[in-house]
PDB file of N, CA and C in Angstrom:
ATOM      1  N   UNK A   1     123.532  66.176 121.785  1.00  0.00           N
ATOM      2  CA  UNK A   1     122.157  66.483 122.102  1.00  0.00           C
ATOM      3  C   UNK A   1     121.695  67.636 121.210  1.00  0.00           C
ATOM      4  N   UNK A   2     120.583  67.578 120.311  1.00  0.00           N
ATOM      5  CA  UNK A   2     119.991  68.784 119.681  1.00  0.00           C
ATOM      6  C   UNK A   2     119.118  69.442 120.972  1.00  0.00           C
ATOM      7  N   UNK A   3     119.500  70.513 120.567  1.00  0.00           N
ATOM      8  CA  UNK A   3     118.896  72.019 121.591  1.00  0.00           C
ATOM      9  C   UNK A   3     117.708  72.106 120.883  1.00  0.00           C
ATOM     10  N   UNK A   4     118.013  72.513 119.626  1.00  0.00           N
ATOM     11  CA  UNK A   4     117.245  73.259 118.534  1.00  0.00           C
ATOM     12  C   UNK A   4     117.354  73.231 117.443  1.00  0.00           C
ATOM     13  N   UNK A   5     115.907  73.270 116.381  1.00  0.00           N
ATOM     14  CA  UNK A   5     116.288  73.414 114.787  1.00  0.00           C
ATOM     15  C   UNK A   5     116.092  74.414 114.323  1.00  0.00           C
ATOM     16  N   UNK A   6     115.878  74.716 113.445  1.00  0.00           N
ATOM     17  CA  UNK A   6     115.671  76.239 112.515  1.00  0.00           C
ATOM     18  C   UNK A   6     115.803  76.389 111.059  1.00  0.00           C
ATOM     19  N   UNK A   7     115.012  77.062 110.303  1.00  0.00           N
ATOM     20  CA  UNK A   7     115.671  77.786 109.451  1.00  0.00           C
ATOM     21  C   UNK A   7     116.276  78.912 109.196  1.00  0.00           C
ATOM     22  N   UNK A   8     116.677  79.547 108.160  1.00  0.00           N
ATOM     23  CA  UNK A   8     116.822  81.147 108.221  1.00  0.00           C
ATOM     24  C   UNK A   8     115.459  81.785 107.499  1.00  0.00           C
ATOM     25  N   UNK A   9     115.587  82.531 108.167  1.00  0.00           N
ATOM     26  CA  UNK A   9     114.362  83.644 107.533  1.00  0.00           C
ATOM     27  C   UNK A   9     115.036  84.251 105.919  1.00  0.00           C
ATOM     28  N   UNK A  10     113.845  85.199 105.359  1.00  0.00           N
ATOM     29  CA  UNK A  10     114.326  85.382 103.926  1.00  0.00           C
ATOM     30  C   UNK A  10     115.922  86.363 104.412  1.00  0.00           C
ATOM     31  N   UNK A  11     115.668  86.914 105.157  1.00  0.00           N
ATOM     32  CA  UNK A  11     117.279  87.830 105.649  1.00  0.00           C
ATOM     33  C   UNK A  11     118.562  87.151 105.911  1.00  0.00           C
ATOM     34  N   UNK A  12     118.607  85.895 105.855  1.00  0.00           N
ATOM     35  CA  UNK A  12     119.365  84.553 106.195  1.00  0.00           C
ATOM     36  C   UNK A  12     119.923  84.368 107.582  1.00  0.00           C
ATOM     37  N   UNK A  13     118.714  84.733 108.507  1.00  0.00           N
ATOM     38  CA  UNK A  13     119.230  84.665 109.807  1.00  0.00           C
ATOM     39  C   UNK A  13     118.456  83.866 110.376  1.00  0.00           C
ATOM     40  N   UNK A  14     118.696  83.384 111.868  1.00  0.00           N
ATOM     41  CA  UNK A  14     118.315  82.448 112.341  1.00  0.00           C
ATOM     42  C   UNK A  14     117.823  83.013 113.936  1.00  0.00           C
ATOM     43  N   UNK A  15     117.292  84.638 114.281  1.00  0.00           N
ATOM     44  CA  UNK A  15     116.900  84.988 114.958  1.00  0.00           C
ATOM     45  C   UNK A  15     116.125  84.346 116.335  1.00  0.00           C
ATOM     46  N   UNK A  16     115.697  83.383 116.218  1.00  0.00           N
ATOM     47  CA  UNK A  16     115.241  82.579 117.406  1.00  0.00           C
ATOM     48  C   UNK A  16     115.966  80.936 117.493  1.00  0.00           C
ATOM     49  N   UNK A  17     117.120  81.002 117.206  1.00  0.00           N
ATOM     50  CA  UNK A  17     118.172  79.876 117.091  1.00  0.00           C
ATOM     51  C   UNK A  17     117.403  79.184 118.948  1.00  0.00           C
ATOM     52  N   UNK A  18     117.258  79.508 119.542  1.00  0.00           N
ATOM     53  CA  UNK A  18     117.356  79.442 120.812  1.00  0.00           C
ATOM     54  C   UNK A  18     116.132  79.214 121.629  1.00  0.00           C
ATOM     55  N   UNK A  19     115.398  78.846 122.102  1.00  0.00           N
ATOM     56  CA  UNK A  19     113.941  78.962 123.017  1.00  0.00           C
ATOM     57  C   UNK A  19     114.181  80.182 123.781  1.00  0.00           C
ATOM     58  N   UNK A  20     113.321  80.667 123.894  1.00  0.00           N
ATOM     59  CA  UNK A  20     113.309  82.104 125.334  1.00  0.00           C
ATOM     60  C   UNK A  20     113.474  81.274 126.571  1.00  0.00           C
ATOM     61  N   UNK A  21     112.911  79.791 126.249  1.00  0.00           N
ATOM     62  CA  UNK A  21     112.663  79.421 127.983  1.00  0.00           C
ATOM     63  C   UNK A  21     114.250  78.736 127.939  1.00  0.00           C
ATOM     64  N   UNK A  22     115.273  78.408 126.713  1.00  0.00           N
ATOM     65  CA  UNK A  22     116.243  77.544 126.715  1.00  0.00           C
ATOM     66  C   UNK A  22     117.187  77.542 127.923  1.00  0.00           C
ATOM     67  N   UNK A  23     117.763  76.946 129.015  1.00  0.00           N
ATOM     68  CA  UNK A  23     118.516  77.299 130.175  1.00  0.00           C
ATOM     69  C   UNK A  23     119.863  77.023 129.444  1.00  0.00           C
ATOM     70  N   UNK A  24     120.351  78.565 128.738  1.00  0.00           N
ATOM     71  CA  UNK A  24     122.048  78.399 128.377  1.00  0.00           C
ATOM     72  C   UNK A  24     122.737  78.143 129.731  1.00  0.00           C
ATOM     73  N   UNK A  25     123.966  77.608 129.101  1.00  0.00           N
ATOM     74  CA  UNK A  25     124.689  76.917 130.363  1.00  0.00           C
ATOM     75  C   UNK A  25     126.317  77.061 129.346  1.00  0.00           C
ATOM     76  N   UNK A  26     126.955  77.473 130.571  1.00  0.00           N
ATOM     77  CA  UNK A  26     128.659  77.248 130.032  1.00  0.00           C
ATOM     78  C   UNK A  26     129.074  76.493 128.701  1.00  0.00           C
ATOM     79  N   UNK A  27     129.753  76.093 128.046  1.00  0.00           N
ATOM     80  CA  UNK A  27     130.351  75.110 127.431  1.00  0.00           C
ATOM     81  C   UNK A  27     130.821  74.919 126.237  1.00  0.00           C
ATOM     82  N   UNK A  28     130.615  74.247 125.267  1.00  0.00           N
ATOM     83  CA  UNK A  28     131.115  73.974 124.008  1.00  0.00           C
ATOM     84  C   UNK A  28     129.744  73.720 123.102  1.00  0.00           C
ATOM     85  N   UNK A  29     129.559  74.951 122.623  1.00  0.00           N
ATOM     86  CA  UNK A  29     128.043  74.430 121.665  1.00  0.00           C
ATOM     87  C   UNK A  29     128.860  74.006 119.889  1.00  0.00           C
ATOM     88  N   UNK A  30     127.523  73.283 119.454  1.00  0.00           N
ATOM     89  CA  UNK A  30     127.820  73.321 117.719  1.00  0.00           C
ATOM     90  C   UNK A  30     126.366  73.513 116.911  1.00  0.00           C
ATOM     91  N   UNK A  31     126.581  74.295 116.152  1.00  0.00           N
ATOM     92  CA  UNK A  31     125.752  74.800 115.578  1.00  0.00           C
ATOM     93  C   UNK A  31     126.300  74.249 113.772  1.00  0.00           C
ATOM     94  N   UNK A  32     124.729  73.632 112.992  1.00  0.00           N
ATOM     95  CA  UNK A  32     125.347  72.767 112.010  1.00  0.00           C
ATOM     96  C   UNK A  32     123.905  73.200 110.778  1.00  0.00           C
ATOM     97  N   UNK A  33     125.139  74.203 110.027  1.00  0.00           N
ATOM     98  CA  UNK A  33     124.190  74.799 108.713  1.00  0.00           C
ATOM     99  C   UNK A  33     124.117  73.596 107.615  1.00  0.00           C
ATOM    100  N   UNK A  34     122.536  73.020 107.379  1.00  0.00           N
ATOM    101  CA  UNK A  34     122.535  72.700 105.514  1.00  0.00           C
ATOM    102  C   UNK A  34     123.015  73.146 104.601  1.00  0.00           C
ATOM    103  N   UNK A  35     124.006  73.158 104.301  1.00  0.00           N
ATOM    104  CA  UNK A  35     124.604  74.363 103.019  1.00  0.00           C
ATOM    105  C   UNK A  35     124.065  73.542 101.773  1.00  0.00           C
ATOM    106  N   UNK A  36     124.083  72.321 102.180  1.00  0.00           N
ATOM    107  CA  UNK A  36     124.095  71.118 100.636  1.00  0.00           C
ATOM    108  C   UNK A  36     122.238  71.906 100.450  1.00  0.00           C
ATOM    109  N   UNK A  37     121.527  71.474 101.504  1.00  0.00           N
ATOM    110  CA  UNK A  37     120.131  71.689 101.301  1.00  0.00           C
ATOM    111  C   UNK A  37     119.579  72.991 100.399  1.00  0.00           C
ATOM    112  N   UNK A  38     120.429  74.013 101.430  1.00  0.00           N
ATOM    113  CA  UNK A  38     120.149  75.442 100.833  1.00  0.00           C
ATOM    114  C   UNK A  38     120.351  75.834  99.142  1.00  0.00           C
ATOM    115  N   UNK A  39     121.614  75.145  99.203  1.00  0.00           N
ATOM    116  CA  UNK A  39     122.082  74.824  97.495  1.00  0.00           C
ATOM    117  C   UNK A  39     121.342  74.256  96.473  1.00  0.00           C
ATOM    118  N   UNK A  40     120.617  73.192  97.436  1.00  0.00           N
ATOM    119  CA  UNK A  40     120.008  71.981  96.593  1.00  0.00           C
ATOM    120  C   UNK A  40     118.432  72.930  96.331  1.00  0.00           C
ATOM    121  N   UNK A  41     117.893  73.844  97.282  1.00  0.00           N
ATOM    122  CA  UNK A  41     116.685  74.452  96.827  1.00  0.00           C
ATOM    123  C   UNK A  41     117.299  75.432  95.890  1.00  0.00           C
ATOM    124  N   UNK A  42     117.818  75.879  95.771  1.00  0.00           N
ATOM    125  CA  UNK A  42     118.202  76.985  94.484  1.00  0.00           C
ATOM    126  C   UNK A  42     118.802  76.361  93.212  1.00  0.00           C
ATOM    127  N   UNK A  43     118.362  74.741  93.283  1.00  0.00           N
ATOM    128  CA  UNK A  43     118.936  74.516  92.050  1.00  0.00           C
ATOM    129  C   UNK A  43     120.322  74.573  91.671  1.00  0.00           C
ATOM    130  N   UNK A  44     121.233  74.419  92.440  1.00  0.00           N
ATOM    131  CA  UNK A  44     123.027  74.573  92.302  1.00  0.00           C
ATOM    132  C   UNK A  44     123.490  73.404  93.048  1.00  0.00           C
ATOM    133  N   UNK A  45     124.219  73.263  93.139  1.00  0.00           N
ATOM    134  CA  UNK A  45     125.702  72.492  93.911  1.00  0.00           C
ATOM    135  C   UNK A  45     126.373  72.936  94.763  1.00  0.00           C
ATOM    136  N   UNK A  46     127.749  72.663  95.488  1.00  0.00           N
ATOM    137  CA  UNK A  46     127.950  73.220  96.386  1.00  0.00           C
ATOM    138  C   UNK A  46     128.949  71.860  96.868  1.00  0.00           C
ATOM    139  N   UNK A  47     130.625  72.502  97.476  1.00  0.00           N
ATOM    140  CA  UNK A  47     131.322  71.255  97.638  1.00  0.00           C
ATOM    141  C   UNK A  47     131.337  71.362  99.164  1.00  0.00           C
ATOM    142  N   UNK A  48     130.558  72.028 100.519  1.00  0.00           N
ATOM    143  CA  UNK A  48     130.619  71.602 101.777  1.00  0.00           C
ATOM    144  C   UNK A  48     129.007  71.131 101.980  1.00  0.00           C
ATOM    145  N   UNK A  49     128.479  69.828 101.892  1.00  0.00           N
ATOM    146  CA  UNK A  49     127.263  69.369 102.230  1.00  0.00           C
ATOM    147  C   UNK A  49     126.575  70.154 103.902  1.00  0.00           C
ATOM    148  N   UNK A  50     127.723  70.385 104.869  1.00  0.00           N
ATOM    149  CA  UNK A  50     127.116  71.422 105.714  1.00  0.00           C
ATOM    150  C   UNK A  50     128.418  72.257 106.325  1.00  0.00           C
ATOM    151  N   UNK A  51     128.449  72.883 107.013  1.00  0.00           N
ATOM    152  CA  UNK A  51     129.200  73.708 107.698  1.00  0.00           C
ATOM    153  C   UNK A  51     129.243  73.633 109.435  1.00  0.00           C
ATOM    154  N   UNK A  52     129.639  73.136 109.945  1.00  0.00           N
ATOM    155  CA  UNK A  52     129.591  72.789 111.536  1.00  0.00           C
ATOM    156  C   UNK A  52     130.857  74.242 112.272  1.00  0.00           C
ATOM    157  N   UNK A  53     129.743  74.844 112.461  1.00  0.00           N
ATOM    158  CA  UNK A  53     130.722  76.124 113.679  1.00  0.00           C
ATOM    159  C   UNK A  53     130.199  75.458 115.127  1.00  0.00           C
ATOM    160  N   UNK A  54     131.600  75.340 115.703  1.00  0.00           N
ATOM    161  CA  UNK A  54     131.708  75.193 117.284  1.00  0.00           C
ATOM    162  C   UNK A  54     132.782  75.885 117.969  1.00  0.00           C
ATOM    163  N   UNK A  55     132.204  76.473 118.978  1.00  0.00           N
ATOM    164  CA  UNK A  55     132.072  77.485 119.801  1.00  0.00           C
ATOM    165  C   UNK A  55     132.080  77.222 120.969  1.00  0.00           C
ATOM    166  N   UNK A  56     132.603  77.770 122.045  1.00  0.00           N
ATOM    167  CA  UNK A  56     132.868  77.893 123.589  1.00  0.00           C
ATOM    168  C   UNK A  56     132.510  79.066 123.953  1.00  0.00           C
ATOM    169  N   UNK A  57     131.612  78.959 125.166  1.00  0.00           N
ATOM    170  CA  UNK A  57     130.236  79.838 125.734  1.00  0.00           C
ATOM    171  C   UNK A  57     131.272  79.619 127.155  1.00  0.00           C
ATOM    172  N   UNK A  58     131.590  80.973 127.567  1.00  0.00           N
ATOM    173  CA  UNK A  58     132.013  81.213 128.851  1.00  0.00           C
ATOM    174  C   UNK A  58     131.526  82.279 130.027  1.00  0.00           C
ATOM    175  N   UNK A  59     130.684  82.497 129.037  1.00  0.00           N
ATOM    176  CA  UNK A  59     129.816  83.411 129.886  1.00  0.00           C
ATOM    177  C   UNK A  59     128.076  83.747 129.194  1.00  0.00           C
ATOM    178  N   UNK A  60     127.424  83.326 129.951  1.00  0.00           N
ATOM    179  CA  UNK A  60     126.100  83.411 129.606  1.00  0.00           C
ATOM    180  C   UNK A  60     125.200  84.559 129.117  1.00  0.00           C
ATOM    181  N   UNK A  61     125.868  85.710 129.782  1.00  0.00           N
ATOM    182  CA  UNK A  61     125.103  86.485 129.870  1.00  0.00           C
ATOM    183  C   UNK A  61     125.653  87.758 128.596  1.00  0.00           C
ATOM    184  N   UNK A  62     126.387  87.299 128.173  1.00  0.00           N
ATOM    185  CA  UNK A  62     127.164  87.621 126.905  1.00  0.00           C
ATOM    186  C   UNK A  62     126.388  87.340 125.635  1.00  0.00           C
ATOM    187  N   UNK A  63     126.111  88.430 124.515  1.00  0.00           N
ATOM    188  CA  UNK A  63     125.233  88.436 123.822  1.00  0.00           C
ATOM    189  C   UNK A  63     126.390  87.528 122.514  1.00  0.00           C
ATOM    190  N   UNK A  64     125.957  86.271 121.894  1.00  0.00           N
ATOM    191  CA  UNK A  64     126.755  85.608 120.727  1.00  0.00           C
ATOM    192  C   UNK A  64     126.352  85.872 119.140  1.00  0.00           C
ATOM    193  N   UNK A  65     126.761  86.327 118.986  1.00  0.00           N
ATOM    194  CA  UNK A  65     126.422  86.628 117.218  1.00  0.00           C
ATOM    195  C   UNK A  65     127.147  85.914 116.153  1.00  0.00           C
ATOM    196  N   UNK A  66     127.211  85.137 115.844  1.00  0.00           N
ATOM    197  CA  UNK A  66     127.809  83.999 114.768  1.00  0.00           C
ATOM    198  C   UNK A  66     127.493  84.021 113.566  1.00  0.00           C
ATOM    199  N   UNK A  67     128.077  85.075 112.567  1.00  0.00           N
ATOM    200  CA  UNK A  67     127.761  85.121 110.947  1.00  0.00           C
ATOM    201  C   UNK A  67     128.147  83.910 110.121  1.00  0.00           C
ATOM    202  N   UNK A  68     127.889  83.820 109.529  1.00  0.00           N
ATOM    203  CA  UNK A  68     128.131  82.580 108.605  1.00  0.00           C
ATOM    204  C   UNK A  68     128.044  83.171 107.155  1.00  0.00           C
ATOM    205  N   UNK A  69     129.145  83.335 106.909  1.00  0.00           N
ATOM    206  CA  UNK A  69     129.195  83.493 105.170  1.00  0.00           C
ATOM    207  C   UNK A  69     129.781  82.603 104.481  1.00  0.00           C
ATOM    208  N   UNK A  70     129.009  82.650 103.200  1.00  0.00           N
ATOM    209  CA  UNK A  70     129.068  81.072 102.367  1.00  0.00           C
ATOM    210  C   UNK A  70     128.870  81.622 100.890  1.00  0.00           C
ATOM    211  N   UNK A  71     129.989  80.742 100.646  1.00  0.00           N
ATOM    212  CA  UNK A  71     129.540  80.136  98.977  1.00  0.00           C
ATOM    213  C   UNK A  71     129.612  79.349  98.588  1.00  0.00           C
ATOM    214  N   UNK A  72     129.338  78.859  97.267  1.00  0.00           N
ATOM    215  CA  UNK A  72     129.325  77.675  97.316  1.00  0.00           C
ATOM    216  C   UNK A  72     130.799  76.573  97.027  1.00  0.00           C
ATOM    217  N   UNK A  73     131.857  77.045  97.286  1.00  0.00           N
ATOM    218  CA  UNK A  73     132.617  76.399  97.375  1.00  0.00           C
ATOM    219  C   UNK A  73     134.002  77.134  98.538  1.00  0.00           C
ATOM    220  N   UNK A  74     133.243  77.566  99.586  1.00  0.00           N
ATOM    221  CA  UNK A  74     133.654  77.993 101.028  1.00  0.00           C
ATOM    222  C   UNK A  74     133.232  78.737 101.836  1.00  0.00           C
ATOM    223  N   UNK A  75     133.706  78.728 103.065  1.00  0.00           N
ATOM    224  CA  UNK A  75     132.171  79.201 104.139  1.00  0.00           C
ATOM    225  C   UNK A  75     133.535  80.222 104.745  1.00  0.00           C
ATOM    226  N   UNK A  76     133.017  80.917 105.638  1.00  0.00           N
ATOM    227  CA  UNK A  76     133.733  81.784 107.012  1.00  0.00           C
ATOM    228  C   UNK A  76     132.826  82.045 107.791  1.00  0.00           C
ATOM    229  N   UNK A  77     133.392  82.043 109.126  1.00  0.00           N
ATOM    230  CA  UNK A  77     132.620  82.534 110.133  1.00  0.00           C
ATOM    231  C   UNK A  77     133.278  83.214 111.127  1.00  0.00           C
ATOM    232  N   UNK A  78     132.894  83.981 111.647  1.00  0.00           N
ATOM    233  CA  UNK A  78     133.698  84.866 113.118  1.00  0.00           C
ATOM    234  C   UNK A  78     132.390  85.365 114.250  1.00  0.00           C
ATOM    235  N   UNK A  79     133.334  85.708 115.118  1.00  0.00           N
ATOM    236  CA  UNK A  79     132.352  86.582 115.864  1.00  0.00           C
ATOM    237  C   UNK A  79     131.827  87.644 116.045  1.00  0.00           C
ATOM    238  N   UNK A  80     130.460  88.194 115.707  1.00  0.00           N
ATOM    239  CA  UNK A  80     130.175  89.063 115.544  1.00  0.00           C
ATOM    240  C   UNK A  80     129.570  90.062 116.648  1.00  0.00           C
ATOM    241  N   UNK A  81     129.300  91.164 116.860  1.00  0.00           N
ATOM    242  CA  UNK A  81     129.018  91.593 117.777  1.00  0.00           C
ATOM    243  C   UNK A  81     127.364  91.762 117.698  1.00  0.00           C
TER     244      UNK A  81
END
């Protein structure tokens, strides 16, 4: 089920990933970056067409921060505070 779309802003964040009204709920989310797209507007290449981070939400009320660093031929991600 898509929740939500987005882009990143020029800061490469995705600050309203979420609706204010969205009812988070427990579980296993996935969150799925264009990397090919992003690449493809700057005129380059790039060997992961997207990047899929998934994640387990065990508590709601817990603030999630999910960086995503990328290049173009590998990504990382962790949790951020």
């Amino acid at each position: 089920m898509v929740v939500f779309i987005s882009l990143t802003n020029e800061d490469g964040r995705c600050p309203e990933l979420l609706s204010l009204d969205y009812d988070f709920q427990v579980g296993v989310y996935r969150v799925v970056f264009g990397t090919g797209d992003y690449y493809k507007s700057q005129g380059k290449t790039c060997f992961y067409p997207e990047a899929q981070i998934i994640f387990d939400v065990n508590n709601t009320e817990e603030h999630y921060h999910i960086p995503l660093l990328l290049s173009p031929y590998s990504y990382t991600t962790y949790r951020g505070s």
